[in-house]
PDB file of N, CA and C in Angstrom:
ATOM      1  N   UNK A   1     -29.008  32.924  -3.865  1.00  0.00           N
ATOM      2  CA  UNK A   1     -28.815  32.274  -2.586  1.00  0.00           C
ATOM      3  C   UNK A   1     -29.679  31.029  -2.530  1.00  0.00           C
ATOM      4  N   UNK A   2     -29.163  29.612  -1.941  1.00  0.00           N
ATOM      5  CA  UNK A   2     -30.028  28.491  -2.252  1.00  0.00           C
ATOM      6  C   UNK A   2     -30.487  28.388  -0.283  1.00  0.00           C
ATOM      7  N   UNK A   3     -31.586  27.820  -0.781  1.00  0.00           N
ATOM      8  CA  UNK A   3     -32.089  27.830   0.753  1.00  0.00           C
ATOM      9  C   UNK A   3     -32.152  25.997   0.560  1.00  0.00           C
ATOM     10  N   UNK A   4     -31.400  25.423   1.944  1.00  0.00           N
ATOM     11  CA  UNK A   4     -31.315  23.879   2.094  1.00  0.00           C
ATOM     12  C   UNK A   4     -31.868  23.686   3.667  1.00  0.00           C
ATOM     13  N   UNK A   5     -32.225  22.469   3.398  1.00  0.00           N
ATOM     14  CA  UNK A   5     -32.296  22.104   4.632  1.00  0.00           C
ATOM     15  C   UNK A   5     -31.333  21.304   4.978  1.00  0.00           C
ATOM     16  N   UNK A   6     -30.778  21.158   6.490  1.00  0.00           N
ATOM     17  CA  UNK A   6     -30.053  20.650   6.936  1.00  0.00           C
ATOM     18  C   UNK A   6     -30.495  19.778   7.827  1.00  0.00           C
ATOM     19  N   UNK A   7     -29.545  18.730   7.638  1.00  0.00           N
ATOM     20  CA  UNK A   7     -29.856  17.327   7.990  1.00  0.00           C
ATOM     21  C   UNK A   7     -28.818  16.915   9.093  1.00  0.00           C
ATOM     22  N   UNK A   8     -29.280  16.109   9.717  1.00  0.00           N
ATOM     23  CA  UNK A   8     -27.945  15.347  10.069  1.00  0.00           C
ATOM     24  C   UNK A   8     -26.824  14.940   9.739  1.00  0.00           C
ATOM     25  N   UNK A   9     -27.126  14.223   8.378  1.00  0.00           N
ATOM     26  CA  UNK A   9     -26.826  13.394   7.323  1.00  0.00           C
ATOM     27  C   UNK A   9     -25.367  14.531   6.630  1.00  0.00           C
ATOM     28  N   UNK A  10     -25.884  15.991   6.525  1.00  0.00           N
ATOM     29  CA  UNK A  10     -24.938  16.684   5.741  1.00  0.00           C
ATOM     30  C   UNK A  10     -24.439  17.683   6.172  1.00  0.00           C
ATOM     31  N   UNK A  11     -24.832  17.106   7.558  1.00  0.00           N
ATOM     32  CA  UNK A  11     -24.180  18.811   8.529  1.00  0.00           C
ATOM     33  C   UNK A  11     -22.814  18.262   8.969  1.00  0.00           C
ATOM     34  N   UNK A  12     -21.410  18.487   8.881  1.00  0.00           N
ATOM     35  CA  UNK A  12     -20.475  18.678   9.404  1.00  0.00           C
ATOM     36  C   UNK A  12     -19.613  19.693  10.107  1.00  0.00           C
ATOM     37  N   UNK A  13     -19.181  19.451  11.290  1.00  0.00           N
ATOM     38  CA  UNK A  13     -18.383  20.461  12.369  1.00  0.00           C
ATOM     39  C   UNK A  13     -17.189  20.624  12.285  1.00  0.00           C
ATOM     40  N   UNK A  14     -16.508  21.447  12.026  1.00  0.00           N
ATOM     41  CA  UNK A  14     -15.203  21.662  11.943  1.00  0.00           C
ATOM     42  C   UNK A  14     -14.793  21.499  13.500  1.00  0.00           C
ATOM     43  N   UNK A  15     -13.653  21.101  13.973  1.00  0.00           N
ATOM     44  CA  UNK A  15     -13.075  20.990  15.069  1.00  0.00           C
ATOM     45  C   UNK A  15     -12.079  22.052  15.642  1.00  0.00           C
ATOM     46  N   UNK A  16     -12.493  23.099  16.262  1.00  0.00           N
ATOM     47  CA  UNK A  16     -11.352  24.286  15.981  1.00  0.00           C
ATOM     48  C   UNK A  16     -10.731  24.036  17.156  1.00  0.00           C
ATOM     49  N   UNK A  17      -9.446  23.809  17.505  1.00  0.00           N
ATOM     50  CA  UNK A  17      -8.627  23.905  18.319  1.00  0.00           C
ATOM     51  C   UNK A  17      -7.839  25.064  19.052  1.00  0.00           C
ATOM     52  N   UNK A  18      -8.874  25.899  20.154  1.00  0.00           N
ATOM     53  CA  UNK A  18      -7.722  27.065  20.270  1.00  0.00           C
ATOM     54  C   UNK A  18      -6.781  26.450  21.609  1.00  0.00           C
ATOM     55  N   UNK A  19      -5.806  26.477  21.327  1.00  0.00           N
ATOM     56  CA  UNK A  19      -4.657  25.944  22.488  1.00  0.00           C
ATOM     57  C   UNK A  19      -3.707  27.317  22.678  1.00  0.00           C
ATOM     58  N   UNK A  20      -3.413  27.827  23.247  1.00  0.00           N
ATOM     59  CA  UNK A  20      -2.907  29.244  24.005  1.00  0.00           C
ATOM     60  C   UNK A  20      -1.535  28.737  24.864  1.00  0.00           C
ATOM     61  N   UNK A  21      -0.498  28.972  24.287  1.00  0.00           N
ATOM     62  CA  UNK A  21       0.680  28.238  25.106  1.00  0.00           C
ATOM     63  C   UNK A  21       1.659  29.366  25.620  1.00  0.00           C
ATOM     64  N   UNK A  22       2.197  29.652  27.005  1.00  0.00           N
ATOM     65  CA  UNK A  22       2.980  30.441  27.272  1.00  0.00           C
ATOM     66  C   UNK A  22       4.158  29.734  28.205  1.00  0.00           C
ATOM     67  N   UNK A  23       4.890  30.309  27.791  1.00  0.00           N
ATOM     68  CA  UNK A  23       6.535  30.155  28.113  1.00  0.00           C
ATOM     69  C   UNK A  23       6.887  31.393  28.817  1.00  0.00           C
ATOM     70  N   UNK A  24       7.820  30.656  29.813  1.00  0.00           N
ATOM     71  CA  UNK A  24       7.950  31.370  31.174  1.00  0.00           C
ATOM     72  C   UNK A  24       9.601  31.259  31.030  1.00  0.00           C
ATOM     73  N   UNK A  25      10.680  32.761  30.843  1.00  0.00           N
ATOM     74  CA  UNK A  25      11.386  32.200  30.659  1.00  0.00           C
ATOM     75  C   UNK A  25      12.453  31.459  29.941  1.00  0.00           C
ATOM     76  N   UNK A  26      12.334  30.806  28.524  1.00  0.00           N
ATOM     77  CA  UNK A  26      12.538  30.451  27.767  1.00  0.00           C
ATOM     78  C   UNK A  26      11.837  30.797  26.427  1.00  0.00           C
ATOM     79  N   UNK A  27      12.579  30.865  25.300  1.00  0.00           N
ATOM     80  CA  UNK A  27      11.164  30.745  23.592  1.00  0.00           C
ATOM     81  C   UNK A  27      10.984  29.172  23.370  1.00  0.00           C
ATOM     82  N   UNK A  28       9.939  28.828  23.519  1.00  0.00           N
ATOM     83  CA  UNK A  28       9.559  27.777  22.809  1.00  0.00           C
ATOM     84  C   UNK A  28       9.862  27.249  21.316  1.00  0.00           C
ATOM     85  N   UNK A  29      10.339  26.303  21.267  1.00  0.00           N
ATOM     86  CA  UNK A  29      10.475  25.719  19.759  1.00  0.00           C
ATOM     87  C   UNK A  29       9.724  24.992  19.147  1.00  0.00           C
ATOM     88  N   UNK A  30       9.423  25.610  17.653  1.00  0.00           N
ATOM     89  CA  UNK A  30       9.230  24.802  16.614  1.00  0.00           C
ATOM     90  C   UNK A  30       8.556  23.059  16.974  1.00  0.00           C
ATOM     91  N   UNK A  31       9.179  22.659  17.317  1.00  0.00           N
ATOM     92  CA  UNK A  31       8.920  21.387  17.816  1.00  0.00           C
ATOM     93  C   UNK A  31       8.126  20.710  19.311  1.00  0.00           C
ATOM     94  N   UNK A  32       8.028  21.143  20.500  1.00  0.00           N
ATOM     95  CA  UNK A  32       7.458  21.689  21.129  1.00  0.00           C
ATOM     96  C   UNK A  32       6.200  22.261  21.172  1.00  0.00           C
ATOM     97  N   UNK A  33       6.230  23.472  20.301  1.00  0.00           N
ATOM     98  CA  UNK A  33       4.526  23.824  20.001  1.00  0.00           C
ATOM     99  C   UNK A  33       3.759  23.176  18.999  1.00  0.00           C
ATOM    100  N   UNK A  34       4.734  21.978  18.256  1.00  0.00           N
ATOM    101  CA  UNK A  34       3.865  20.837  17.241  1.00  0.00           C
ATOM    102  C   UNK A  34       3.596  19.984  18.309  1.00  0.00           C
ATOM    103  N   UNK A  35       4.363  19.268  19.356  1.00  0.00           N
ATOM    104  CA  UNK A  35       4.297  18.244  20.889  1.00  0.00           C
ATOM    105  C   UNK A  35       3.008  18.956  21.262  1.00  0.00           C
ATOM    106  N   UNK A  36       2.962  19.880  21.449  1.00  0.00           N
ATOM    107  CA  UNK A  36       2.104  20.410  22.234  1.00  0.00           C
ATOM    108  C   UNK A  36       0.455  20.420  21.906  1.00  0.00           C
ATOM    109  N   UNK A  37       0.410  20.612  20.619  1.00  0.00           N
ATOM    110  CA  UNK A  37      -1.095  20.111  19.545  1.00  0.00           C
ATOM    111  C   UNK A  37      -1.339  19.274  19.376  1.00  0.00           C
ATOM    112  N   UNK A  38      -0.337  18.097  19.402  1.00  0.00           N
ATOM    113  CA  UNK A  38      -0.295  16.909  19.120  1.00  0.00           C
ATOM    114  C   UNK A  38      -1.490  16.131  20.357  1.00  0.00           C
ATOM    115  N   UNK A  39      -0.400  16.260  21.683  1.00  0.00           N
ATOM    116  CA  UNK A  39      -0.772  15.821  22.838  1.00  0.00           C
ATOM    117  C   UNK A  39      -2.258  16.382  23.467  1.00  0.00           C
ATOM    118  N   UNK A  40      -2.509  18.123  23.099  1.00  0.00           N
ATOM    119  CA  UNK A  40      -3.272  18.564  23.486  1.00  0.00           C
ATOM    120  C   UNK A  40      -4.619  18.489  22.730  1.00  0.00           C
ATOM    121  N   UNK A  41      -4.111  18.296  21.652  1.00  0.00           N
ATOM    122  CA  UNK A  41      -5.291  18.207  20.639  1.00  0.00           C
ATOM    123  C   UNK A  41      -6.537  16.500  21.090  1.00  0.00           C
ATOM    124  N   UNK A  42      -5.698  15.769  21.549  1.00  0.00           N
ATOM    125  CA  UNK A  42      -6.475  14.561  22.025  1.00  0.00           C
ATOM    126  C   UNK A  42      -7.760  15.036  23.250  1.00  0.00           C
ATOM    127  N   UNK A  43      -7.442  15.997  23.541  1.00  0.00           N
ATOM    128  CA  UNK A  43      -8.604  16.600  24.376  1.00  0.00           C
ATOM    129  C   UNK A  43     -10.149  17.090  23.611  1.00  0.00           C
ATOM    130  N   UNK A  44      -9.517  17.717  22.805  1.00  0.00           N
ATOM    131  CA  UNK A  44      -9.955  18.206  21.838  1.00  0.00           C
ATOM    132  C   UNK A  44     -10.916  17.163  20.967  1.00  0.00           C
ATOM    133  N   UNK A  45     -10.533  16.247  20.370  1.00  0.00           N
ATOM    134  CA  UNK A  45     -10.999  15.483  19.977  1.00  0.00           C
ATOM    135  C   UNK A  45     -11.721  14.542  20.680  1.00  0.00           C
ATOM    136  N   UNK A  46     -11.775  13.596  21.957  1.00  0.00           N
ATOM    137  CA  UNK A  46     -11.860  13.145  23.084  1.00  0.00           C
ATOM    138  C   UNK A  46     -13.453  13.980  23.897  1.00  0.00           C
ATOM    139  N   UNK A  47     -13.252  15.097  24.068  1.00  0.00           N
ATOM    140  CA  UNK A  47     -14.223  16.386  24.788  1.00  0.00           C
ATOM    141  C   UNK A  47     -14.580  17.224  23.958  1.00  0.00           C
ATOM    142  N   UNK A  48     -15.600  17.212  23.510  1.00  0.00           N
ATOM    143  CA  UNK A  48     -15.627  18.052  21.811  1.00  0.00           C
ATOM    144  C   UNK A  48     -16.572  19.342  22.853  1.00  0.00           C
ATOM    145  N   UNK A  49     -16.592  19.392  23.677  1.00  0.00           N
ATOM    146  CA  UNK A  49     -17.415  20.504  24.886  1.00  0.00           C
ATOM    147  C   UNK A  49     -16.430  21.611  24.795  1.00  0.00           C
ATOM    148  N   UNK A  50     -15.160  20.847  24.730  1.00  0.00           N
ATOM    149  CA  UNK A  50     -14.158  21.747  25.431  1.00  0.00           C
ATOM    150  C   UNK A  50     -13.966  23.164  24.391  1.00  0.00           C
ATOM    151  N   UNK A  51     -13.621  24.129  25.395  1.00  0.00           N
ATOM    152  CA  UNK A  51     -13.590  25.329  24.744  1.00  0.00           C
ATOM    153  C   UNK A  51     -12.108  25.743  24.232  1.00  0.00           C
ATOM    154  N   UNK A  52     -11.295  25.971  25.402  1.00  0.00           N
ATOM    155  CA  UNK A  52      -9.965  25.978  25.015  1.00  0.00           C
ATOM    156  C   UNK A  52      -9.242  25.692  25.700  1.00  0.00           C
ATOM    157  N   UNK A  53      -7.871  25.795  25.709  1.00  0.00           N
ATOM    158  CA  UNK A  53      -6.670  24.959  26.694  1.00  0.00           C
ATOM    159  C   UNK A  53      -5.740  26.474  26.928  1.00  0.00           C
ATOM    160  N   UNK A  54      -5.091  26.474  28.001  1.00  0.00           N
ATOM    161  CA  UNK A  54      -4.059  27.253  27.845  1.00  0.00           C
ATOM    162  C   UNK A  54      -3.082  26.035  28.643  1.00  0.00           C
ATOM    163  N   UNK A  55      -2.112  26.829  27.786  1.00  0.00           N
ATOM    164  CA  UNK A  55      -0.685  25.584  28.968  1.00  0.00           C
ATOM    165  C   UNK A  55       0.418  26.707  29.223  1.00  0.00           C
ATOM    166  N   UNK A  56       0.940  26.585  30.348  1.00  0.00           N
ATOM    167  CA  UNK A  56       1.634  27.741  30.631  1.00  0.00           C
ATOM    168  C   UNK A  56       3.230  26.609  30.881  1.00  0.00           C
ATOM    169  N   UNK A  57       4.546  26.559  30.622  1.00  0.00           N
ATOM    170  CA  UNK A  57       5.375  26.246  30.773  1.00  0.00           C
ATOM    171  C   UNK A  57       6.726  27.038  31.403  1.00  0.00           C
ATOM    172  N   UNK A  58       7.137  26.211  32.348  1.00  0.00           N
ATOM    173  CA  UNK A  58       8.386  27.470  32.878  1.00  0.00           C
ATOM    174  C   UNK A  58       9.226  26.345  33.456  1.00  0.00           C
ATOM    175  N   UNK A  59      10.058  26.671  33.749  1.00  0.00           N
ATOM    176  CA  UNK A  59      11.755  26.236  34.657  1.00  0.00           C
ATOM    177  C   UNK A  59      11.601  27.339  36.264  1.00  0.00           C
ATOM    178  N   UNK A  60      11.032  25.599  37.007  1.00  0.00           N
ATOM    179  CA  UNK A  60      11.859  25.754  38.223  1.00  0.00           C
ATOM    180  C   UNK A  60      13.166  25.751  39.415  1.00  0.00           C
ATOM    181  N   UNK A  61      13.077  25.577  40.096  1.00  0.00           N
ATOM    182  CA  UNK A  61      14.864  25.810  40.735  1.00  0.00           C
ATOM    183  C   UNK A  61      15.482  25.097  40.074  1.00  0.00           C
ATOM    184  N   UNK A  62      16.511  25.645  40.046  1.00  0.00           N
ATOM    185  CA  UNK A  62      18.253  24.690  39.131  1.00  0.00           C
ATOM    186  C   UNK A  62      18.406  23.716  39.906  1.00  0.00           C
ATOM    187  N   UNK A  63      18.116  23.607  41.593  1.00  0.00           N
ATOM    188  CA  UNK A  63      18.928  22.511  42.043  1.00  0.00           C
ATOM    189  C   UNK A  63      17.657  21.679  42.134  1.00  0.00           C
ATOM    190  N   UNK A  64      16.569  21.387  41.792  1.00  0.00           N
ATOM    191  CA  UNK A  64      15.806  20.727  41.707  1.00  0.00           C
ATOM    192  C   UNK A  64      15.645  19.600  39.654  1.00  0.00           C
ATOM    193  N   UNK A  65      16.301  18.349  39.966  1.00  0.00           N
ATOM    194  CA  UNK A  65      16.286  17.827  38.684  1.00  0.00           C
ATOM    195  C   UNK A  65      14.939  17.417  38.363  1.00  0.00           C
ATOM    196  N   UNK A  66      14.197  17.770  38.258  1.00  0.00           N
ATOM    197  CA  UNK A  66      12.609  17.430  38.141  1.00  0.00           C
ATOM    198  C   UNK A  66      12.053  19.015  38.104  1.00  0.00           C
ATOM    199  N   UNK A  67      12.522  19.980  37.178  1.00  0.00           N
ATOM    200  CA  UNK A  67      12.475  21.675  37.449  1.00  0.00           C
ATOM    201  C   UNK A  67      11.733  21.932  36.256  1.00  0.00           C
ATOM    202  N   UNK A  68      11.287  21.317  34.795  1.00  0.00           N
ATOM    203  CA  UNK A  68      10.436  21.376  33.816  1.00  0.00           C
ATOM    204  C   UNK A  68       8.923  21.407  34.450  1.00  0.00           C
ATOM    205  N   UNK A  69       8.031  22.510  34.867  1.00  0.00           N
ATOM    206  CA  UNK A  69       6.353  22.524  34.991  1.00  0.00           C
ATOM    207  C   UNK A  69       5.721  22.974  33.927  1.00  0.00           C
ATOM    208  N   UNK A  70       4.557  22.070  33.565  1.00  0.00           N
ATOM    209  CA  UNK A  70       3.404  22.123  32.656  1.00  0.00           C
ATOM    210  C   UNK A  70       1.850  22.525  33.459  1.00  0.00           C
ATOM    211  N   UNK A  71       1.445  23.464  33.489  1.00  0.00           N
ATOM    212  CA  UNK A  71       0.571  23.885  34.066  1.00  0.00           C
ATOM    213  C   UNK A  71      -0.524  23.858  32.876  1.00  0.00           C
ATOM    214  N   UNK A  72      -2.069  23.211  32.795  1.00  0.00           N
ATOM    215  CA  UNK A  72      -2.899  22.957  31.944  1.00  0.00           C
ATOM    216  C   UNK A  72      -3.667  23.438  32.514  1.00  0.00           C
ATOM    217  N   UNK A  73      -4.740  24.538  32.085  1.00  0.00           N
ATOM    218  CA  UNK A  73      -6.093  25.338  32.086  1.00  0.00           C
ATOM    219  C   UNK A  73      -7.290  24.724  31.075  1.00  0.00           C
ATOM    220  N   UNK A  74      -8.624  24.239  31.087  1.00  0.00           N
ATOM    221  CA  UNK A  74      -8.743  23.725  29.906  1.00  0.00           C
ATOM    222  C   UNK A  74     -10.309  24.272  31.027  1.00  0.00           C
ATOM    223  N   UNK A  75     -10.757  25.093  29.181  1.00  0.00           N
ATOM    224  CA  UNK A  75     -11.978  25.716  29.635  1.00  0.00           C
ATOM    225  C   UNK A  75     -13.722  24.818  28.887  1.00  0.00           C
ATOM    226  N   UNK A  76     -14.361  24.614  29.481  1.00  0.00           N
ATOM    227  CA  UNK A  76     -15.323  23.588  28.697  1.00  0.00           C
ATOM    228  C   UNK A  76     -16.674  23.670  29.541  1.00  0.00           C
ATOM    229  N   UNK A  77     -17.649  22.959  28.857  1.00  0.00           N
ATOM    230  CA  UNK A  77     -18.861  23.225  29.353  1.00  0.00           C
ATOM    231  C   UNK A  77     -19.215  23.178  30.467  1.00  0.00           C
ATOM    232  N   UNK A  78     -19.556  23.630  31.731  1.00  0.00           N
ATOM    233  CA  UNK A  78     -19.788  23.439  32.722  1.00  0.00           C
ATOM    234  C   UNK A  78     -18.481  24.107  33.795  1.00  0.00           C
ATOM    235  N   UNK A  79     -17.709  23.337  34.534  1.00  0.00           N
ATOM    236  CA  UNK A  79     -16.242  23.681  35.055  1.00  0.00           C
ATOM    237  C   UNK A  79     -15.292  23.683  34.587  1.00  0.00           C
ATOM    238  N   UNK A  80     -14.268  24.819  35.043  1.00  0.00           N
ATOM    239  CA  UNK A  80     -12.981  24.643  34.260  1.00  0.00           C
ATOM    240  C   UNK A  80     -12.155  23.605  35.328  1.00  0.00           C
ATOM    241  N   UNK A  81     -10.996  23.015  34.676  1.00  0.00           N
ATOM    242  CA  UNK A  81     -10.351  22.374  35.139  1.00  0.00           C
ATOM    243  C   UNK A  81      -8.823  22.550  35.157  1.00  0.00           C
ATOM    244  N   UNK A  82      -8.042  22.565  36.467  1.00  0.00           N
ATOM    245  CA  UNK A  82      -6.662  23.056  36.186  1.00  0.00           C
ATOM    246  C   UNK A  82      -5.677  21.688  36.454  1.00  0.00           C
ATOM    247  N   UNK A  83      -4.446  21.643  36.114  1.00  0.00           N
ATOM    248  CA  UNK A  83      -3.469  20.422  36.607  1.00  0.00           C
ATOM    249  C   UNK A  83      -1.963  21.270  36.390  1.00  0.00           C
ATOM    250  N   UNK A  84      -1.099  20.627  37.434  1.00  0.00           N
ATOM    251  CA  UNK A  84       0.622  20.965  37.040  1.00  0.00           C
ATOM    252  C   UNK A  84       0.942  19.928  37.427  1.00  0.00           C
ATOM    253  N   UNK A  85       1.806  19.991  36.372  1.00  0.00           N
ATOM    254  CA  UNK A  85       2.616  18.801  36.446  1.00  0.00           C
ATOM    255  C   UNK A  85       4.143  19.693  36.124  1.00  0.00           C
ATOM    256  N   UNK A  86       5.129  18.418  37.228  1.00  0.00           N
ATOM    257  CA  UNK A  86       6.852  18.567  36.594  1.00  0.00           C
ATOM    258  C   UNK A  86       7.131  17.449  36.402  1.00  0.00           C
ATOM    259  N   UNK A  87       8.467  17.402  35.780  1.00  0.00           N
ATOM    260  CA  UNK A  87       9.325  16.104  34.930  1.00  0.00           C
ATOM    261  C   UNK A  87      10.673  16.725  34.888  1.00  0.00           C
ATOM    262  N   UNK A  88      11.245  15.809  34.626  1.00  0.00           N
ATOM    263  CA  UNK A  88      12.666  16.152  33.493  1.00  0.00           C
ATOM    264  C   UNK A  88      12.811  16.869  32.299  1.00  0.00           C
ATOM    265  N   UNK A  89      11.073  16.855  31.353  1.00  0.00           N
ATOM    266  CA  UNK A  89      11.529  17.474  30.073  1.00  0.00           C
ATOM    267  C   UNK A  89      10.079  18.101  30.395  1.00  0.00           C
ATOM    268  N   UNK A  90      10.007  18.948  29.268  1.00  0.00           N
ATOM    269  CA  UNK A  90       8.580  19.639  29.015  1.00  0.00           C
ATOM    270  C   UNK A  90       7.656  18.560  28.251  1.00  0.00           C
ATOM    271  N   UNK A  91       8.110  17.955  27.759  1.00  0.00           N
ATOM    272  CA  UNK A  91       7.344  17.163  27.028  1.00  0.00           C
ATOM    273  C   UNK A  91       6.700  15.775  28.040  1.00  0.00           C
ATOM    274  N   UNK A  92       7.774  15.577  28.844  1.00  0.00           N
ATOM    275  CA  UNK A  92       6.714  14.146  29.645  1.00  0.00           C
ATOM    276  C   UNK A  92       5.963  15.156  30.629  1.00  0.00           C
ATOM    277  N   UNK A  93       6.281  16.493  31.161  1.00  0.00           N
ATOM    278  CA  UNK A  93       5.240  17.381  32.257  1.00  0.00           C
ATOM    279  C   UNK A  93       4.461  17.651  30.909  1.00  0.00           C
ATOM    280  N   UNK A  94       4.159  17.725  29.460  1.00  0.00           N
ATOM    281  CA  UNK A  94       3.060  17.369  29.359  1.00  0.00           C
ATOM    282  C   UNK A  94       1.947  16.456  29.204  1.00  0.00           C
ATOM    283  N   UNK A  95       3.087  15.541  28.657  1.00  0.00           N
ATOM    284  CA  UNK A  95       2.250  14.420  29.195  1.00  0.00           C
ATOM    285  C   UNK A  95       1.595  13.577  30.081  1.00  0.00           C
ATOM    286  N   UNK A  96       2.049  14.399  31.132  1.00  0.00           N
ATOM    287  CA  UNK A  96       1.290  13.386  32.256  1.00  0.00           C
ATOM    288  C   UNK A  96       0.446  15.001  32.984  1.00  0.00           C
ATOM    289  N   UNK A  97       0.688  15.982  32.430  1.00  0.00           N
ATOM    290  CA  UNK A  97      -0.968  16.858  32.809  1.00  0.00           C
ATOM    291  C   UNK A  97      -1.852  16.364  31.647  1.00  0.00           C
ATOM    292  N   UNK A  98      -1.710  16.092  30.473  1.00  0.00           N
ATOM    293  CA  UNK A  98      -3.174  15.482  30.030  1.00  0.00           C
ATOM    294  C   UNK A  98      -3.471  14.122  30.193  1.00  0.00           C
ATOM    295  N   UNK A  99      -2.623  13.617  30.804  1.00  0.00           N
ATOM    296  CA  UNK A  99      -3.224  12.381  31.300  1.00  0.00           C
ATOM    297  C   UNK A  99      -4.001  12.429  32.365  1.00  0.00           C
ATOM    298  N   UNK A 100      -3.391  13.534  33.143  1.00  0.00           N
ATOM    299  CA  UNK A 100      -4.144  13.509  34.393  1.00  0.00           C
ATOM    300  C   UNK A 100      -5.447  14.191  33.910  1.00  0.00           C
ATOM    301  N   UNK A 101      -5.022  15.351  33.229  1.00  0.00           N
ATOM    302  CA  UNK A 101      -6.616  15.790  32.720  1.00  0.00           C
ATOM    303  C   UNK A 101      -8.109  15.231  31.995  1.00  0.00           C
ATOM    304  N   UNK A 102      -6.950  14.087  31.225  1.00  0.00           N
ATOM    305  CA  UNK A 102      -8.077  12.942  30.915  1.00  0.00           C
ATOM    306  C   UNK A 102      -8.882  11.921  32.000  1.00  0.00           C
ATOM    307  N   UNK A 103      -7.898  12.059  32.693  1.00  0.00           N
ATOM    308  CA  UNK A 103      -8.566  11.057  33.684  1.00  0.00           C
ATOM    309  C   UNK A 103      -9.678  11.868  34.848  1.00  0.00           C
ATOM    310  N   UNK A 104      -9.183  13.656  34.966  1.00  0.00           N
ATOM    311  CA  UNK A 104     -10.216  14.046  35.768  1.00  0.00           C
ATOM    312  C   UNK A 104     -11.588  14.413  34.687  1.00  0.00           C
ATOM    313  N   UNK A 105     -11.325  14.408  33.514  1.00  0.00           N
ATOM    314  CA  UNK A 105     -12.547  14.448  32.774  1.00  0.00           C
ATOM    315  C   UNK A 105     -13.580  13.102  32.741  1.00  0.00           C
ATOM    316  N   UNK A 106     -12.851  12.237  32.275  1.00  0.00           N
ATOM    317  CA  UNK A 106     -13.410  10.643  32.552  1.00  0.00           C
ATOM    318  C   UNK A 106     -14.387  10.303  33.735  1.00  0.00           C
ATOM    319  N   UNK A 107     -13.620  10.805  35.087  1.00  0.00           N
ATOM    320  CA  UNK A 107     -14.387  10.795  36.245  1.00  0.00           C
ATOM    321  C   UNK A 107     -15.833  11.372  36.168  1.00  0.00           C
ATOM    322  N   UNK A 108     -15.249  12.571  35.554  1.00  0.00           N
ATOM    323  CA  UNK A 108     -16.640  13.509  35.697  1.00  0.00           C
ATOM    324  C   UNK A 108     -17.547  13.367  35.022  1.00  0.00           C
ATOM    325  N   UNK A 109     -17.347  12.568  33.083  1.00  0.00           N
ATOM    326  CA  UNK A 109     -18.437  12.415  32.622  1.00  0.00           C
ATOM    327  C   UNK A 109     -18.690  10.995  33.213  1.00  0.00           C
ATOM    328  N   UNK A 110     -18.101  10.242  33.597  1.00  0.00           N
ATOM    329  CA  UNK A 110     -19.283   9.203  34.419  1.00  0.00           C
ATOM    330  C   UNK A 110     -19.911   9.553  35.600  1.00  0.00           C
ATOM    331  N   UNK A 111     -19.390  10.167  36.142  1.00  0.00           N
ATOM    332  CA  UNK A 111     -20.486  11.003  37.523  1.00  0.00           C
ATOM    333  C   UNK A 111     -21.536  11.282  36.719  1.00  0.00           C
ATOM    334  N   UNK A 112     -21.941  12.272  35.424  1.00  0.00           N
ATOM    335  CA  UNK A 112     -23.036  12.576  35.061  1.00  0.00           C
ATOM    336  C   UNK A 112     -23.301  11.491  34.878  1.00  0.00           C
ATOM    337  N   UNK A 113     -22.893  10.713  33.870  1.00  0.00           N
ATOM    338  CA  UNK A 113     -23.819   9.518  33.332  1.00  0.00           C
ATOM    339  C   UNK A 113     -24.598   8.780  34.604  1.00  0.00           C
ATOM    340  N   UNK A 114     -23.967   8.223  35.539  1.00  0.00           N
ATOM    341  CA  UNK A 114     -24.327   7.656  36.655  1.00  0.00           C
ATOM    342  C   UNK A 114     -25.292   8.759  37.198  1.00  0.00           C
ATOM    343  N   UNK A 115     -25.082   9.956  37.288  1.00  0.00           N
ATOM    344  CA  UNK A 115     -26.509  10.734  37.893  1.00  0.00           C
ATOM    345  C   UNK A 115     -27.607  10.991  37.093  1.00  0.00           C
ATOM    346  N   UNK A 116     -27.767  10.492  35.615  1.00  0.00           N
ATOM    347  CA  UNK A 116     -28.831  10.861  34.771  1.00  0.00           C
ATOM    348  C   UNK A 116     -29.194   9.058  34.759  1.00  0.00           C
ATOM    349  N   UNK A 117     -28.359   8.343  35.234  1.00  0.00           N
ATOM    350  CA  UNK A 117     -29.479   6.280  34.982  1.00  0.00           C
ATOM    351  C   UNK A 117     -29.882   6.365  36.245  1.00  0.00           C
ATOM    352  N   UNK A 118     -29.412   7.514  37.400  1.00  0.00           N
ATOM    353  CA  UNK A 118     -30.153   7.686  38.275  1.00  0.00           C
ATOM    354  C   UNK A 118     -31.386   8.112  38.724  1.00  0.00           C
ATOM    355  N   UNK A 119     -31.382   8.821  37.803  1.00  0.00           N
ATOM    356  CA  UNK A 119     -32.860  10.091  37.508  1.00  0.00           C
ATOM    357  C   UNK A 119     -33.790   9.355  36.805  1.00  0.00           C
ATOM    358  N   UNK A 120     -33.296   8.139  35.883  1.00  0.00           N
ATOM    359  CA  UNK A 120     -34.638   7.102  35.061  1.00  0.00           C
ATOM    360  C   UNK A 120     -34.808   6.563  35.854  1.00  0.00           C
ATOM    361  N   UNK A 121     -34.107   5.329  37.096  1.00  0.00           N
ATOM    362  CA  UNK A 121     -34.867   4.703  37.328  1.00  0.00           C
ATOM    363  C   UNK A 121     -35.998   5.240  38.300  1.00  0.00           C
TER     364      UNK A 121
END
């Protein structure tokens, strides 16, 4: 067994992505749960705090054309954070819950930042 020290320099983090996706309703495809890593994974990468995501997907009323919801759970240091979104497809309701989710994360790490240049001066 070699005993090292670890450095900055040679320590690397793997990035594990757990994303938890449920379908309400329908089976999800192949393609879809690649959309779905794709889009979600930018969190991931973006919030390296974050713990995990669940996205829950389902079909609302028939007579409603805007009936595709993306519901995003995303668990991370401090508060969790929820968003739903609907669309026309599953794919733009997900895209615009991680947009929105990016943008309520954004908010929040500048609130800290702004409350810790608060605390120096």
């Amino acid at each position: 067994m070699r005993n090292e020290v670890l450095s900055p320099q040679n320590v690397t983090f793997t990035l594990q992505m757990n994303i938890t996706i449920q379908t309400i309703n329908f089976k999800e495809s192949k393609h879809l749960t690649k959309f779905v890593h794709e889009k979600v994974g930018k969190l991931f990468n973006q919030y390296p705090e974050t713990i995990r995501v669940d996205i829950t997907l389902k079909e609302g009323a028939k007579s409603n054309p805007t009936n595709q919801w993306c519901a995003l759970y995303l668990s991370h240091r401090g508060e969790n954070q929820f968003v739903k979104r609907n669309s026309t497809s599953y794919e733009e309701s997900i895209i615009l819950c991680v947009e929105a989710m990016e943008k309520i994360l954004r908010r929040q790490k500048t609130k800290k930042v702004k409350q810790r240049n608060d605390k120096l001066k």
